[in-house]
Protein backbone atom coordinates (compact mmCIF):
# COMPACT_ATOMS: atom_id res chain seq x y z
CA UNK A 1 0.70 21.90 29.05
CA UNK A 2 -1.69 22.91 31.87
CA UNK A 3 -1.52 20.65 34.50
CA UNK A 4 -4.14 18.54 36.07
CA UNK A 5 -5.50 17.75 33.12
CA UNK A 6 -8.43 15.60 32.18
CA UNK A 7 -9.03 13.15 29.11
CA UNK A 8 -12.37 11.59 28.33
CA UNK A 9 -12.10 8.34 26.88
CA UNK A 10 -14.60 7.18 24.29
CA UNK A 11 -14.93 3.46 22.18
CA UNK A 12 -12.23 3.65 19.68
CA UNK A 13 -14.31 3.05 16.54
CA UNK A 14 -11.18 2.42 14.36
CA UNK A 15 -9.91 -0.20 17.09
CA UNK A 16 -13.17 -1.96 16.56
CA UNK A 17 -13.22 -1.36 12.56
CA UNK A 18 -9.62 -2.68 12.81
CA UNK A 19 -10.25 -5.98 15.29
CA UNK A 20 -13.71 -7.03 13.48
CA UNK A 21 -11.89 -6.82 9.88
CA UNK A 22 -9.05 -9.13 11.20
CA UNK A 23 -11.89 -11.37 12.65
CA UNK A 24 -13.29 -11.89 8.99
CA UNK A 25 -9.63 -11.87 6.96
CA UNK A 26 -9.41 -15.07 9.69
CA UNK A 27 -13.00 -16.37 8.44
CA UNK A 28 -11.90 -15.90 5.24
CA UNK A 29 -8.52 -17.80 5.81
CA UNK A 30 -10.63 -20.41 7.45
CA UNK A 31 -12.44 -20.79 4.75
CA UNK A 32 -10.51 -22.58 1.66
CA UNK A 33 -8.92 -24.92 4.02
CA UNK A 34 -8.97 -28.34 3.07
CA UNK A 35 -10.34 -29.58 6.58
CA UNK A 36 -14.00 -31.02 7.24
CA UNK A 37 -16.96 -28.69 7.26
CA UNK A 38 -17.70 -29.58 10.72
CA UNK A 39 -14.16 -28.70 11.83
CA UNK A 40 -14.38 -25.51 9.82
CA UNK A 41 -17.44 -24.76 10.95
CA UNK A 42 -16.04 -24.83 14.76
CA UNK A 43 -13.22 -22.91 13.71
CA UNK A 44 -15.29 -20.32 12.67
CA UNK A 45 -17.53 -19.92 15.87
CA UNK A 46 -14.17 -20.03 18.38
CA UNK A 47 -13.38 -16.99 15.95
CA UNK A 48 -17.05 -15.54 16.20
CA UNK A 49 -16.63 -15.77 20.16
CA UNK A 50 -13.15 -14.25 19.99
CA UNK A 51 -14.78 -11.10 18.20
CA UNK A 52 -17.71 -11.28 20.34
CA UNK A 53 -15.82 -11.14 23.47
CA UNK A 54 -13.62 -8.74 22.48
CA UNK A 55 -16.73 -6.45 21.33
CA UNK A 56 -18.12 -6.93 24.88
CA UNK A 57 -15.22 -5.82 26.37
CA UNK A 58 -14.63 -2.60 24.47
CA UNK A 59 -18.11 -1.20 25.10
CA UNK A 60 -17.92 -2.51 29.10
CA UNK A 61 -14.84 -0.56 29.53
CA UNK A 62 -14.35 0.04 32.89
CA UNK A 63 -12.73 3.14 32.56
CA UNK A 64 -14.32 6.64 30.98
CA UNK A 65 -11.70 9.81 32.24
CA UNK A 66 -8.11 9.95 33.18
CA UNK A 67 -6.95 12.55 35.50
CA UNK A 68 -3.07 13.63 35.10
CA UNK A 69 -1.75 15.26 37.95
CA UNK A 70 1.17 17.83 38.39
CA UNK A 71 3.41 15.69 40.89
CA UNK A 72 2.80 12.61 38.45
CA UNK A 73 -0.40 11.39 39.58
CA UNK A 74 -2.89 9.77 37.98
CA UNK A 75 -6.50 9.46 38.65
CA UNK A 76 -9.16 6.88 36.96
CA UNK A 77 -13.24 8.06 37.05
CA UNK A 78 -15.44 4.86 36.42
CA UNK A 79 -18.62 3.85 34.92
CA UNK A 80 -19.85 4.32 38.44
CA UNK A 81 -19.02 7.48 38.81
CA UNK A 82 -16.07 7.02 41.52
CA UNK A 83 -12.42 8.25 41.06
CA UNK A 84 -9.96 5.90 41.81
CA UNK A 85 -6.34 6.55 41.88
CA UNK A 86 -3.96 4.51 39.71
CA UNK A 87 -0.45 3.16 39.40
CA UNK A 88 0.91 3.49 36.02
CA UNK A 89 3.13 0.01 35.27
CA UNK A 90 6.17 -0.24 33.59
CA UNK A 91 4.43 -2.07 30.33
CA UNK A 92 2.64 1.10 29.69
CA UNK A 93 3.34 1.28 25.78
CA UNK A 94 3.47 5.26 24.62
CA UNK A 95 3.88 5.11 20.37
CA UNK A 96 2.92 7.31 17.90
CA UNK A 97 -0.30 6.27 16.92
CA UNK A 98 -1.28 4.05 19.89
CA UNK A 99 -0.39 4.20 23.70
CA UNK A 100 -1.18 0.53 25.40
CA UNK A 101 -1.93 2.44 29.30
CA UNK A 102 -1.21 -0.57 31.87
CA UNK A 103 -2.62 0.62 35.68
CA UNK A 104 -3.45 -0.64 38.53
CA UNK A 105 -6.32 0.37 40.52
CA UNK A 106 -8.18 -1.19 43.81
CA UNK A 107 -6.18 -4.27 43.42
CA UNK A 108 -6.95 -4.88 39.41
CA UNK A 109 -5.13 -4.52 36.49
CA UNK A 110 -6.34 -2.51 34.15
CA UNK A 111 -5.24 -2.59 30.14
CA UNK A 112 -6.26 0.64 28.23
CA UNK A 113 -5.46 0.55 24.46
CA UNK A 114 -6.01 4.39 23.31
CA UNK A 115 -6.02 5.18 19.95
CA UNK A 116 -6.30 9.18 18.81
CA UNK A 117 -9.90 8.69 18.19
CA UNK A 118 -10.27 7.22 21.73
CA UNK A 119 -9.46 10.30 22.91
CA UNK A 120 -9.41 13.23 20.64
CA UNK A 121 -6.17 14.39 18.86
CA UNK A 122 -4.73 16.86 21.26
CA UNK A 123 -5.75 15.11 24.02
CA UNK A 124 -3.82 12.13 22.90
CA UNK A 125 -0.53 13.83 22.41
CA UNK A 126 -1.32 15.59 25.67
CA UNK A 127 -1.46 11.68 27.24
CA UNK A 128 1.73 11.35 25.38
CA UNK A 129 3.82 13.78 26.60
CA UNK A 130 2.92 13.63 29.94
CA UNK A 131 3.49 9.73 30.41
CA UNK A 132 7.00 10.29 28.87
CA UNK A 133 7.59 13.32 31.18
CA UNK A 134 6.61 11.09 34.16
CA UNK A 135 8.81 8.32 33.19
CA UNK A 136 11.43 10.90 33.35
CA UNK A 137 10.62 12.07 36.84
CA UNK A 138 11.08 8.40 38.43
């Protein structure tokens, strides 16, 4: 792997697919229930605000590039345009399909869940490796 390397990040479309199908299975659940149409009814919108929050916060993602460093550094660039450097936290979650990044930059935390379509194939097992070869280092 050549190091620095840099990863674009994109909108997962599959999270999203994924996140707004569980949103209606919940509908759906919500549904049948033997409860009062009024009480359903709220049920329903605290679920429609749920997806519509989460929706907002996929496409206002702070974040659009990583920058992986030789020595173990990593770098964030921003909507903005500014590159900010990060501190990768111990949560960070690195499986097969799915790595959960958890940084800190400027004073806020930061929760990144990349799927392979977040950030292209090989860039994703790039992402991979490298965050396991940094836990190594320390």
């Amino acid at each position: 792997m050549n190091l620095p390397l840099t990863v674009s990040l994109q909108v997962s479309r599959y999270l999203i697919f994924t996140f707004t199908a569980a949103h209606l299975l919940a509908i759906g659940a919500i549904l049948p229930l033997m409860l009062s149409w009024p009480l359903r009814l709220a049920m329903i919108g605290l679920v429609l605000v749920s997806l519509v929050y989460f929706l907002g916060r996929q496409f206002r993602q702070p974040v659009v590039g990583l920058h992986l460093g030789a020595q173990g550094e990593l770098e964030v660039d921003t909507k903005v345009g500014a590159r900010e450097t990060a501190t990768i936290l111990p949560q960070t979650t690195v499986l097969s399909r799915v790595i959960v990044l958890r940084l800190l930059a400027n004073g806020r935390l930061l929760t990144l869940p990349l799927l392979r379509d977040a950030t292209g194939e090989n860039a994703h097992r790039q992402l991979s490796l490298w965050l396991k070869w940094r836990a190594r280092l320390g």
